[in-house]
C-alpha atoms as a PDB file:
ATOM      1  CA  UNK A   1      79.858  36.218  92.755  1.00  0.00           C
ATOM      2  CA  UNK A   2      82.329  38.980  92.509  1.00  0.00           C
ATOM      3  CA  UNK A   3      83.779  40.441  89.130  1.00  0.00           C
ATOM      4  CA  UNK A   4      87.268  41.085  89.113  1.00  0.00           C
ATOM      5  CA  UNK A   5      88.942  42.739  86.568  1.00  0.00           C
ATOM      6  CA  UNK A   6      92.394  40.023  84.713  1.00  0.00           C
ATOM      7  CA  UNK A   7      95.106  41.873  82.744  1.00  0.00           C
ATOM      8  CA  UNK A   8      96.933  39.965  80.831  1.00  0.00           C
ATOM      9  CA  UNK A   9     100.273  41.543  79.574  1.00  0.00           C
ATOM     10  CA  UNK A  10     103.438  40.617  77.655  1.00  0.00           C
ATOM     11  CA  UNK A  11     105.574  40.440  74.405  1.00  0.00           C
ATOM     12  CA  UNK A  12     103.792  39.904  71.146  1.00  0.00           C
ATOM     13  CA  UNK A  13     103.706  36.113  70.432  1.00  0.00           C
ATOM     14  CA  UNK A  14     103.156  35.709  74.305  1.00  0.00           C
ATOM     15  CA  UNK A  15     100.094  33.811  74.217  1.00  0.00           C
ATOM     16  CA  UNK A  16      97.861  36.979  75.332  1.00  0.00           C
ATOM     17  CA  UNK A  17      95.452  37.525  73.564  1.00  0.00           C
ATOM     18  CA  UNK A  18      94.531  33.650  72.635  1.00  0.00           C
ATOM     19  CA  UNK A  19      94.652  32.649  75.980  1.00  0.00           C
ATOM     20  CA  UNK A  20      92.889  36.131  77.177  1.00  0.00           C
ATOM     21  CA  UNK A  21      89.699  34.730  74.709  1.00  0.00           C
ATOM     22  CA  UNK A  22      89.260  31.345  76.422  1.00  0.00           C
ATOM     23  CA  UNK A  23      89.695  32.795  79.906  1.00  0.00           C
ATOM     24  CA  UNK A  24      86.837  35.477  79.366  1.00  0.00           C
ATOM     25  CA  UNK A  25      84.468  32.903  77.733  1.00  0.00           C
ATOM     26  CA  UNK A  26      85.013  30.495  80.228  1.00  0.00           C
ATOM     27  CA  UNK A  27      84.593  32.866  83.128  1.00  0.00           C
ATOM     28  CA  UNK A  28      81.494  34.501  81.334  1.00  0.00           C
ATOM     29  CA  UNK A  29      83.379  37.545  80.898  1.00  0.00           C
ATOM     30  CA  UNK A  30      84.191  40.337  78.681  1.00  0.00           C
ATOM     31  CA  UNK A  31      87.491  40.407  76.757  1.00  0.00           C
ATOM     32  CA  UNK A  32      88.995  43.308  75.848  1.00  0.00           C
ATOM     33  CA  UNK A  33      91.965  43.373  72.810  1.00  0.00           C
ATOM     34  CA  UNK A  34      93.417  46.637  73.686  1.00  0.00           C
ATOM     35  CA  UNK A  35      96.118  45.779  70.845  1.00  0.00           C
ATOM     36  CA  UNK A  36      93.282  45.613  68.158  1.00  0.00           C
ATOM     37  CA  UNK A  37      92.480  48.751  69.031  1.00  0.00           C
ATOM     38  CA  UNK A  38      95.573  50.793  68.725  1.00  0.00           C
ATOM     39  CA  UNK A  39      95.812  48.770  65.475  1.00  0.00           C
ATOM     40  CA  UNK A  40      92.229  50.331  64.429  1.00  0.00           C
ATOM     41  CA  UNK A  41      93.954  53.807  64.553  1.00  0.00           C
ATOM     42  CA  UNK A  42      97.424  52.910  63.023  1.00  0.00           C
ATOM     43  CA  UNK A  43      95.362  51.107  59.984  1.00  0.00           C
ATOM     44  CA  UNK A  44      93.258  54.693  59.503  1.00  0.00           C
ATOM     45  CA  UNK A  45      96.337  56.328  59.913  1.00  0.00           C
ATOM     46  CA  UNK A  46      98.021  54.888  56.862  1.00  0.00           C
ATOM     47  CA  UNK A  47      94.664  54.659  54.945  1.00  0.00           C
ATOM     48  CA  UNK A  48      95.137  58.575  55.210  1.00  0.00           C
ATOM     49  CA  UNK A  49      98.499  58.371  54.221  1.00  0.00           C
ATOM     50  CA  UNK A  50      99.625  60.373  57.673  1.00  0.00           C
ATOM     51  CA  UNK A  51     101.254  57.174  59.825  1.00  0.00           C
ATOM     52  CA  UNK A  52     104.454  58.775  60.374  1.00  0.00           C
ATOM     53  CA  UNK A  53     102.847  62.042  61.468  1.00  0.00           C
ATOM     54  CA  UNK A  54     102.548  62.828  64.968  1.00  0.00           C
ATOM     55  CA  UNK A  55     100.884  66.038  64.923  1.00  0.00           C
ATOM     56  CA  UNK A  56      98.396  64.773  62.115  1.00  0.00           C
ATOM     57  CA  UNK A  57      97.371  61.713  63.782  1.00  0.00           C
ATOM     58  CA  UNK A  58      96.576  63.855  67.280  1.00  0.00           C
ATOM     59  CA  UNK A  59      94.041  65.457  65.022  1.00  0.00           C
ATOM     60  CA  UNK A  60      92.267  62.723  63.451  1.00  0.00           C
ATOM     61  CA  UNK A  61      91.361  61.004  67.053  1.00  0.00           C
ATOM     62  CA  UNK A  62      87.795  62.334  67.247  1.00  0.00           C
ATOM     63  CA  UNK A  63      87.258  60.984  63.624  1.00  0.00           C
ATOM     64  CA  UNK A  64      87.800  57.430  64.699  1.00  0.00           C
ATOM     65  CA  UNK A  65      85.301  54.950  66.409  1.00  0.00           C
ATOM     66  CA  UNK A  66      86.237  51.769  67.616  1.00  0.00           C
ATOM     67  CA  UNK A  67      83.970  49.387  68.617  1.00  0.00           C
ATOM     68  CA  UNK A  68      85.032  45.674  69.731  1.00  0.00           C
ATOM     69  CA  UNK A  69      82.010  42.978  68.647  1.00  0.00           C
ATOM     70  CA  UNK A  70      82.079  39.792  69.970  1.00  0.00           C
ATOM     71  CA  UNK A  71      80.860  37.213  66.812  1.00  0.00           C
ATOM     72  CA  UNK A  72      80.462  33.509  66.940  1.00  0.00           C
ATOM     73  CA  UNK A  73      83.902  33.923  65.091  1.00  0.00           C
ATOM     74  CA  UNK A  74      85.153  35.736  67.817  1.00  0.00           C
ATOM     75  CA  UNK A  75      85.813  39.757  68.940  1.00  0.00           C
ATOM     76  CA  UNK A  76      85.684  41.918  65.500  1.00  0.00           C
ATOM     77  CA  UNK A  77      87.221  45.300  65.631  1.00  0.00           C
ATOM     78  CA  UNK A  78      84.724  47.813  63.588  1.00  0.00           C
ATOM     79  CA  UNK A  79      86.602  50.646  62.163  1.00  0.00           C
ATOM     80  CA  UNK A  80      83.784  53.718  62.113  1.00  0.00           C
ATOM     81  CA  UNK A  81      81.350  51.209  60.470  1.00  0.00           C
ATOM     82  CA  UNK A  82      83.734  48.590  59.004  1.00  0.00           C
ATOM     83  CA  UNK A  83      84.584  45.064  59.983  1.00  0.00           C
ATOM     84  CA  UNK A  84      88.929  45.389  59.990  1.00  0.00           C
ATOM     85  CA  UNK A  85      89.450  42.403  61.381  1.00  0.00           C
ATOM     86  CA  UNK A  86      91.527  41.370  58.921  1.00  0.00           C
ATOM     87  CA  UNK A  87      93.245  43.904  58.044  1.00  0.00           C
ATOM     88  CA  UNK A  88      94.623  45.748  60.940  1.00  0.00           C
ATOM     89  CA  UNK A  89      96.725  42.177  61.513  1.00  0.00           C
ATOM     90  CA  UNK A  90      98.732  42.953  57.799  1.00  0.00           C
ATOM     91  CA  UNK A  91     102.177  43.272  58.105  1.00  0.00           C
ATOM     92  CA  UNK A  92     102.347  46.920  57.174  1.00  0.00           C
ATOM     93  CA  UNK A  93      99.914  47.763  60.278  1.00  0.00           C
ATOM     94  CA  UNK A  94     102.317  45.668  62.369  1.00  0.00           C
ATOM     95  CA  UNK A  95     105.100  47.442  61.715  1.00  0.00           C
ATOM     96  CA  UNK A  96     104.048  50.507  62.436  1.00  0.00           C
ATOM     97  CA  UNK A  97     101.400  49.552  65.495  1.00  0.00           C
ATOM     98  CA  UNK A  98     104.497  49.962  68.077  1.00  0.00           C
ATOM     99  CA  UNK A  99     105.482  53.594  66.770  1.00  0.00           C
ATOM    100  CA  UNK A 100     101.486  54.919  66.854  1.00  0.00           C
ATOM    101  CA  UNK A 101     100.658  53.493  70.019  1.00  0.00           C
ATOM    102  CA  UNK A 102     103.616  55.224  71.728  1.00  0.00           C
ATOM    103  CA  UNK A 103     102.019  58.580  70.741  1.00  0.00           C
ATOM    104  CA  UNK A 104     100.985  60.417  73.886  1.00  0.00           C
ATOM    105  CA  UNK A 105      97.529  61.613  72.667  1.00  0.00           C
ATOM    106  CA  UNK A 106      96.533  58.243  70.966  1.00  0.00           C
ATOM    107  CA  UNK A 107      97.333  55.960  74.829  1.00  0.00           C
ATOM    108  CA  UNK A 108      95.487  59.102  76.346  1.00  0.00           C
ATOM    109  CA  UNK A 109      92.209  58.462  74.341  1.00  0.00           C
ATOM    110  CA  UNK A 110      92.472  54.615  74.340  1.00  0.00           C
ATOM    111  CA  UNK A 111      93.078  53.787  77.891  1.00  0.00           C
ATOM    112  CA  UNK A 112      90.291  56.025  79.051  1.00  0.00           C
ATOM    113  CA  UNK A 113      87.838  54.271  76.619  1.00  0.00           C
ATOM    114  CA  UNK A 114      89.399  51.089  77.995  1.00  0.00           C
ATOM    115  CA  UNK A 115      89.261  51.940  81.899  1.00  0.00           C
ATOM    116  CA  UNK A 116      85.680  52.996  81.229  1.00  0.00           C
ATOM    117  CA  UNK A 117      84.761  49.848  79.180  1.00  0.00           C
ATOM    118  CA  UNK A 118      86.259  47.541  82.754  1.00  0.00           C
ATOM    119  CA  UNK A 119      84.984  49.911  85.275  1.00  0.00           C
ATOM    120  CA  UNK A 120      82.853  47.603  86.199  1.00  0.00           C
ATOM    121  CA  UNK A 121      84.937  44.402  86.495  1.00  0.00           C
ATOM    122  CA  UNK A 122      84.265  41.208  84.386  1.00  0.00           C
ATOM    123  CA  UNK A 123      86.907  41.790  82.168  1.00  0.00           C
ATOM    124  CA  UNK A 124      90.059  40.307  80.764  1.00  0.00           C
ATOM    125  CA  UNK A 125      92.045  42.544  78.998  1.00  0.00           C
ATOM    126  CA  UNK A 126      95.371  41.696  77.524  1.00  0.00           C
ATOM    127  CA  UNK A 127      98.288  44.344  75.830  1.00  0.00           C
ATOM    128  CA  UNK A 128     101.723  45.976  77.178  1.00  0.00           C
ATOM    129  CA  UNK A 129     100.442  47.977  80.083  1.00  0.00           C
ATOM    130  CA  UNK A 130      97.389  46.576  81.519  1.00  0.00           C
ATOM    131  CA  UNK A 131      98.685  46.027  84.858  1.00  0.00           C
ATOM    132  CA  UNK A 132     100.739  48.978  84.954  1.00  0.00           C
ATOM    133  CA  UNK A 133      98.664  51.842  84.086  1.00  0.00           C
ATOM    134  CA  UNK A 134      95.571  51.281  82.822  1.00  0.00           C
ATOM    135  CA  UNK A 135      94.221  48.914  85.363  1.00  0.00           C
ATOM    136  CA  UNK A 136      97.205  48.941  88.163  1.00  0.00           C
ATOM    137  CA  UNK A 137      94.794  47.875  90.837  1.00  0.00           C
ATOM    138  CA  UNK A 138      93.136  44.711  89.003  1.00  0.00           C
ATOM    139  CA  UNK A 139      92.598  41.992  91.084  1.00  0.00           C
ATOM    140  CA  UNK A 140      94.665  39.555  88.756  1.00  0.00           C
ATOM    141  CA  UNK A 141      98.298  40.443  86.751  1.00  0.00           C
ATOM    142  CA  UNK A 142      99.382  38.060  84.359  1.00  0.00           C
ATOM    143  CA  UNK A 143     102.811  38.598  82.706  1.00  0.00           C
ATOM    144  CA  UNK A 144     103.199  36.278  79.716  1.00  0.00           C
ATOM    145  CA  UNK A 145     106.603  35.552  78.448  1.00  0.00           C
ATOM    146  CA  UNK A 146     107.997  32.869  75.728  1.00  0.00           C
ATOM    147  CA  UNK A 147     110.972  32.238  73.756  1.00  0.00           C
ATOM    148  CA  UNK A 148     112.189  34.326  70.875  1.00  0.00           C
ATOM    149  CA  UNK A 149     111.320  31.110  68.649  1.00  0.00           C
ATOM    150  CA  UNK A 150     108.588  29.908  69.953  1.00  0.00           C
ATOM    151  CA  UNK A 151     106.858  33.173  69.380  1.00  0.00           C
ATOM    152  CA  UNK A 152     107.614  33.866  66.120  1.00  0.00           C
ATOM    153  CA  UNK A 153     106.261  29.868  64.833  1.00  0.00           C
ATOM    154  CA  UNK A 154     103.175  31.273  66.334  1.00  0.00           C
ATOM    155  CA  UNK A 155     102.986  34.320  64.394  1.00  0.00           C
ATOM    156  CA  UNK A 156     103.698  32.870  61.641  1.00  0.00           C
ATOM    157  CA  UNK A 157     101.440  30.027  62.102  1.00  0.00           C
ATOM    158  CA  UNK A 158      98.765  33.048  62.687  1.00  0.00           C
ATOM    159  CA  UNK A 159      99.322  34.475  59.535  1.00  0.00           C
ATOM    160  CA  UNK A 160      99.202  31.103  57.661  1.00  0.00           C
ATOM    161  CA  UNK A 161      96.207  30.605  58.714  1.00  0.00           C
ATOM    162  CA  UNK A 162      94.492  33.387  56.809  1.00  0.00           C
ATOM    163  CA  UNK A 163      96.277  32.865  53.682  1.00  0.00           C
ATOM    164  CA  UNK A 164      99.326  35.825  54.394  1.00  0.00           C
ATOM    165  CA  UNK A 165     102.938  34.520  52.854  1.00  0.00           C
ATOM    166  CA  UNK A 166     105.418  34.932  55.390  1.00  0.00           C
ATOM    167  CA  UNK A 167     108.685  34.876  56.048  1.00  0.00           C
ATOM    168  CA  UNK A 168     109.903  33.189  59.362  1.00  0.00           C
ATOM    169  CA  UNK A 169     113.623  35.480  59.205  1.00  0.00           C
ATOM    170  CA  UNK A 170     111.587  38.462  58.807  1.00  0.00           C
ATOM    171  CA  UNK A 171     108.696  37.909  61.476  1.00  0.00           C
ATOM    172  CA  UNK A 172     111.938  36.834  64.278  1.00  0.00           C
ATOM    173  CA  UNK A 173     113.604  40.627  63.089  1.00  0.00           C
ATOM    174  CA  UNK A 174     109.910  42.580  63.259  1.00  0.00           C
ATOM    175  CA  UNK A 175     108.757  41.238  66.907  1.00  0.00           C
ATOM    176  CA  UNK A 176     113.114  41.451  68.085  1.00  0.00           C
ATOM    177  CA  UNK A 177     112.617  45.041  66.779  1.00  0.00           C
ATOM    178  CA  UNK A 178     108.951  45.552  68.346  1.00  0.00           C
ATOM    179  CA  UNK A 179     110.272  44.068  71.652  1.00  0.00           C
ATOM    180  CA  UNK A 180     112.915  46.528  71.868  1.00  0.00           C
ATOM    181  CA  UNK A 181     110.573  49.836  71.074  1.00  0.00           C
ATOM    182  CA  UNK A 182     107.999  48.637  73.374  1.00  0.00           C
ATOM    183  CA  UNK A 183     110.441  48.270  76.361  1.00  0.00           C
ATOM    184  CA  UNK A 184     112.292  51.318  75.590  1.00  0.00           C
ATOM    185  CA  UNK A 185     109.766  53.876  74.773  1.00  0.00           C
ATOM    186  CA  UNK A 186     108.703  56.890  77.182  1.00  0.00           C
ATOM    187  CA  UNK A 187     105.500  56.353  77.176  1.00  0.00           C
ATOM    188  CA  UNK A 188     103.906  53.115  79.278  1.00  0.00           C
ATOM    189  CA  UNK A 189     106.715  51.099  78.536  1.00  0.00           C
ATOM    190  CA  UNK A 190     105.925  47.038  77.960  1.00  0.00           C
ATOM    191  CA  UNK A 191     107.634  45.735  81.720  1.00  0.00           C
ATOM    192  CA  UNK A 192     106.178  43.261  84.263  1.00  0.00           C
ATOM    193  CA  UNK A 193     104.554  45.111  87.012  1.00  0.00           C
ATOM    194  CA  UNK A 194     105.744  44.553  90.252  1.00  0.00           C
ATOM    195  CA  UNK A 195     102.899  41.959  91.641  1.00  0.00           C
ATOM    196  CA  UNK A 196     102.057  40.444  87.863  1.00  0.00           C
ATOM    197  CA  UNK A 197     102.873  36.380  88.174  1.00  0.00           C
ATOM    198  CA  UNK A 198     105.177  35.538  85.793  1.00  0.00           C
ATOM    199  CA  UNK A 199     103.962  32.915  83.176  1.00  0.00           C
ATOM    200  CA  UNK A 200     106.525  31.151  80.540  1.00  0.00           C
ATOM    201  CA  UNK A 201     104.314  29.941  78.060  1.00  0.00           C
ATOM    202  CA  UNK A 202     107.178  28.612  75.881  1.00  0.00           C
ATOM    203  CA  UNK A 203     106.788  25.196  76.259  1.00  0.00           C
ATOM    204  CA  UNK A 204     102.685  24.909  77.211  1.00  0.00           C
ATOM    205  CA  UNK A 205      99.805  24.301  75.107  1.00  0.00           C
ATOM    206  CA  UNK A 206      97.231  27.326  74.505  1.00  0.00           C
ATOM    207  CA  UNK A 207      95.049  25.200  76.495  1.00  0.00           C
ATOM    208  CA  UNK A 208      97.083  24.417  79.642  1.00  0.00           C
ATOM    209  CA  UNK A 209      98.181  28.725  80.018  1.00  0.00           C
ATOM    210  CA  UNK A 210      94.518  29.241  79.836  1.00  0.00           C
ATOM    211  CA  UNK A 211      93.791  27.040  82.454  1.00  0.00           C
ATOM    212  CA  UNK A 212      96.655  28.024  84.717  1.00  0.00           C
ATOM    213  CA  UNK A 213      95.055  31.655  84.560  1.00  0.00           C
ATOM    214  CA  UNK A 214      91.442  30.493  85.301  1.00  0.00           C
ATOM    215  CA  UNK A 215      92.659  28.539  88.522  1.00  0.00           C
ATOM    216  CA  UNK A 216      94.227  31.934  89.641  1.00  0.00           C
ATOM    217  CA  UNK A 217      91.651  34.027  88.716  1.00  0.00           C
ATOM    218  CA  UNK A 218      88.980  31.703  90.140  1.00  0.00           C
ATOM    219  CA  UNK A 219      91.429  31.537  93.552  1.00  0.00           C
ATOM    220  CA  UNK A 220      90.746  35.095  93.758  1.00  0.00           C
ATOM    221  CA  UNK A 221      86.631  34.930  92.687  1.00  0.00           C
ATOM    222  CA  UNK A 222      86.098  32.745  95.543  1.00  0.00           C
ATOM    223  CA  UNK A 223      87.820  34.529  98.666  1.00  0.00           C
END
């Protein structure tokens, strides 16, 4: 059976990575958070006190190792030796993740370490520009979408979960104000590309956008 590579793009709160998990564990593939990753570097970044800093970041990129685990609690992102998991989903890291990743040398290193990690298909790999430059040939493009609301209960929900106070007027302004840098920046703006199917996941359950995806995906397996 063929392996195809799935990217899975779209706004945060889109249902991408959650619904990226189930399809690569029910296909038997590998998934691939390319957002925990440029996380990873803006969390060393402000451990070093230099996340504003262009120039200084550039020159810390050969000092960092990611590595993406898969656990029976799910992927863990290891930071040069240390489980972040946790951490690189803090609100500081969150509101500076949009402004780091849109550094030119920081995409550079990342999406070749992520085109070489899918080379060989059997992937699903969700973030902002899967299907339109890192993998613009994969066999499946998902574009994710959901309402402005609806997204930020989920984030909020998320951050619940492991014990983070938040503030549901605050998370609505950061992911308004991360939707708007990742669609306007210069560098691999977040936009649909051209043959990605459109998904609203606004009103669906995790489980029913997961399945949608596997049915298309598994469309394409079988040809």
């Amino acid at each position: 059976m063929k392996k195809i590579v799935i990217a899975i793009d779209g706004p945060a709160g889109s249902g991408k990575s959650s619904s990226a998990k189930i399809v690569a564990e029910r296909l038997g593939y590998i998934y691939i958070d390319t957002g925990a990753m440029y996380r990873a570097v803006t969390l060393e970044a402000l451990r070093r006190g230099i996340a504003e800093n262009e120039a200084e970041i550039c020159k810390i990129l050969d000092e960092i190792n990611i590595e993406l685990r898969t656990s029976p609690q799910g992927q863990r992102t290891i930071l040069n030796g240390e489980d972040v998991s946790d951490d690189i989903r803090l609100p500081g890291v969150t509101r500076l993740v949009s402004p780091v990743s849109a550094i030119g040398c920081v995409r550079e290193k990342l999406v070749a370490e992520q085109r070489r990690i899918g080379e060989r298909g059997g992937i699903v790999m969700d973030g902002r520009d899967i299907g339109t430059v890192v993998f613009p040939n994969a066999e499946l493009k998902i574009y994710l979408v959901a309402s402005i609301e609806a997204r930020t209960e989920r984030r909020a929900k998320e951050l619940r979960a492991k014990g983070i106070r938040v503030e549901i007027e605050e998370i609505k302004k950061q992911i308004i104000e991360r939707d708007n840098y990742d669609s306007s920046r210069a560098i691999s703006p977040l936009r649909k590309a051209e043959d990605a199917i459109l998904i609203d996941t606004s009103e669906m359950t995790l489980e029913q956008q997961s399945e949608l995806i596997i049915e298309l995906a598994n469309k394409i397996i079988n040809l």
